[in-house]
N, C-alpha and C. Protein backbone atom coordinates (compact mmCIF):
# COMPACT_ATOMS: atom_id res chain seq x y z
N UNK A 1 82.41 101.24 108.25
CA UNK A 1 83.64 101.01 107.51
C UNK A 1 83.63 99.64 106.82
N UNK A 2 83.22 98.37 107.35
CA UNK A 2 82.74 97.15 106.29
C UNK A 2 82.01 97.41 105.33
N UNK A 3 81.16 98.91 105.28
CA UNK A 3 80.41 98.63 103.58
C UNK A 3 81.64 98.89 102.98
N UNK A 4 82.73 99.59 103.25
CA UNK A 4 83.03 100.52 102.23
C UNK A 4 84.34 99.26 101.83
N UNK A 5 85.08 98.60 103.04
CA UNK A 5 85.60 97.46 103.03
C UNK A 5 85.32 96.37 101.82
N UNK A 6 84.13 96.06 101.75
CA UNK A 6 83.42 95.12 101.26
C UNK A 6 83.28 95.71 100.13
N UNK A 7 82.87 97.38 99.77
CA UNK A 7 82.89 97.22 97.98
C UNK A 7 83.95 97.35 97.40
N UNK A 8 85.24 97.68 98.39
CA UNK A 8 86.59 97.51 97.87
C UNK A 8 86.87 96.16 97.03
N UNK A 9 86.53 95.20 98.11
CA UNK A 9 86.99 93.77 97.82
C UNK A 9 86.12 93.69 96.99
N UNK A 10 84.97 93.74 96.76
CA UNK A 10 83.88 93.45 95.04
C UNK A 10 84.58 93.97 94.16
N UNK A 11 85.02 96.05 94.29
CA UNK A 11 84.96 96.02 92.76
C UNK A 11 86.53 95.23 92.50
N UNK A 12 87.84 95.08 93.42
CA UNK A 12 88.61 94.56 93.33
C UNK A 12 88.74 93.21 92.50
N UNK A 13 87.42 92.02 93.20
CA UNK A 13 87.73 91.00 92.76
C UNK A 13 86.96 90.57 91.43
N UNK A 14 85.98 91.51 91.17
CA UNK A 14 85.20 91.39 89.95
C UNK A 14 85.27 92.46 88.61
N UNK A 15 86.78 93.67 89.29
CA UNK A 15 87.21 94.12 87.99
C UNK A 15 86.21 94.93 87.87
N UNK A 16 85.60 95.38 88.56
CA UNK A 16 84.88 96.58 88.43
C UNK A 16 85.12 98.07 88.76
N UNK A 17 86.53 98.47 88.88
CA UNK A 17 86.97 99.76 89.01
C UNK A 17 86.07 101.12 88.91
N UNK A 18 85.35 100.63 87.63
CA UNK A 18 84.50 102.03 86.92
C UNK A 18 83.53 102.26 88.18
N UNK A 19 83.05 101.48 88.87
CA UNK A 19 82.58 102.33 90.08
C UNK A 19 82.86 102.78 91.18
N UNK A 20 84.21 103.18 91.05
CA UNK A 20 85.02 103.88 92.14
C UNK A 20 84.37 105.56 92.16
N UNK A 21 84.53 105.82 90.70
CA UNK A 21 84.66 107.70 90.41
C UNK A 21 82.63 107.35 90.96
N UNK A 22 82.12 107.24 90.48
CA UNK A 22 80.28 107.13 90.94
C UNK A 22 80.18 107.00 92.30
N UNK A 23 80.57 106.21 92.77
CA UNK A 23 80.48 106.18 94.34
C UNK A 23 80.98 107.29 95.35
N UNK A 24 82.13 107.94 94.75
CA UNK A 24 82.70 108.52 95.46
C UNK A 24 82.09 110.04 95.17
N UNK A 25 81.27 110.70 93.75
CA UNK A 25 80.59 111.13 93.42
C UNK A 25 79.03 111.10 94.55
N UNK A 26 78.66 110.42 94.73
CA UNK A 26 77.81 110.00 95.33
C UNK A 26 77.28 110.37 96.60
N UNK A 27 78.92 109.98 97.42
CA UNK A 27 79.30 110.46 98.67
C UNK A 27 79.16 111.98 98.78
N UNK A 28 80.08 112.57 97.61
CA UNK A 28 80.51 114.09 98.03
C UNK A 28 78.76 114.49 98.48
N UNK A 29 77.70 114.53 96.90
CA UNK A 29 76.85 114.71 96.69
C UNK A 29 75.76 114.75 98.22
N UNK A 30 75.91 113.55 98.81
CA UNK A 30 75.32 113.26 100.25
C UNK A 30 75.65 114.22 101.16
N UNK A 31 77.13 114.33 101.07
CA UNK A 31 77.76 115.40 102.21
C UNK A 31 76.93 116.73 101.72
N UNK A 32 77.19 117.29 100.49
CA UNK A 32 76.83 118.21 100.27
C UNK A 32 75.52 118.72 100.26
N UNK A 33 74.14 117.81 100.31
CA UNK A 33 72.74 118.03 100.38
C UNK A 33 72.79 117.96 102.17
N UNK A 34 73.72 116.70 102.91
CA UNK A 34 73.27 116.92 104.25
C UNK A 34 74.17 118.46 105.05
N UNK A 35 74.96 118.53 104.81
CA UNK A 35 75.41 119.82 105.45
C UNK A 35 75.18 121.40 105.10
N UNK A 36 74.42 120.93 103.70
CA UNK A 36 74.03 122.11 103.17
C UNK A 36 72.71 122.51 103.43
N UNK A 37 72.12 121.67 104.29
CA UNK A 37 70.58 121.76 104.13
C UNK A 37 69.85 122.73 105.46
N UNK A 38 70.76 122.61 105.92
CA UNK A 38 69.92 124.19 107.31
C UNK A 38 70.99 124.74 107.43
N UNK A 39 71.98 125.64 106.63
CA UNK A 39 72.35 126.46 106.42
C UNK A 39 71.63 127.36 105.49
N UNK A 40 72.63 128.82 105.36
CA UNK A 40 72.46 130.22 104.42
C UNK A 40 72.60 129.74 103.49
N UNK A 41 73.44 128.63 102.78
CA UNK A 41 73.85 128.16 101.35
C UNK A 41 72.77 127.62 100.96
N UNK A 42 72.05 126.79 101.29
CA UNK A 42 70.49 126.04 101.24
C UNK A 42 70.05 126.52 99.75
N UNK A 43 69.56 127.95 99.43
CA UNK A 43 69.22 128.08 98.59
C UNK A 43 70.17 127.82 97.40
N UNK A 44 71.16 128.21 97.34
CA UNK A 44 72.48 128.14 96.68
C UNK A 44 72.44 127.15 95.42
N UNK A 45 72.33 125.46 97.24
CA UNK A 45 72.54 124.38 96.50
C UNK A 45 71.35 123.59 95.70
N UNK A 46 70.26 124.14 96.39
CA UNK A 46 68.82 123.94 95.65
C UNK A 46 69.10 124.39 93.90
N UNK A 47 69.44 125.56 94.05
CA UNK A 47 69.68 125.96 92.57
C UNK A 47 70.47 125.18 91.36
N UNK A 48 71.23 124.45 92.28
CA UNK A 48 71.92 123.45 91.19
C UNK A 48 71.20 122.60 90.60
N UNK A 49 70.15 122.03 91.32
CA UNK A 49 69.30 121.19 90.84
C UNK A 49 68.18 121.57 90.67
């Protein structure tokens, strides 16, 4: 929870907002390759990419 703490307070204090939507992009993306990956969907999500 301090990384996520800590890039609050960056993009906060350096006005960097625009990497809120990327990061959080980022995340889903992670969730979605790690929980998807020894499941039935597996192939599914391979196909997207």
């Amino acid at each position: 929870m301090d990384f996520i703490k800590d890039m609050w307070l960056f993009m906060r204090e350096r006005k960097k907002f625009w990497l809120a939507p990327l990061l959080v992009m980022l995340m889903l993306l992670g969730i979605l390759i790690v929980l998807g990956g020894g499941t039935a969907v597996a192939p599914f999500i391979y196909s997207l990419f």
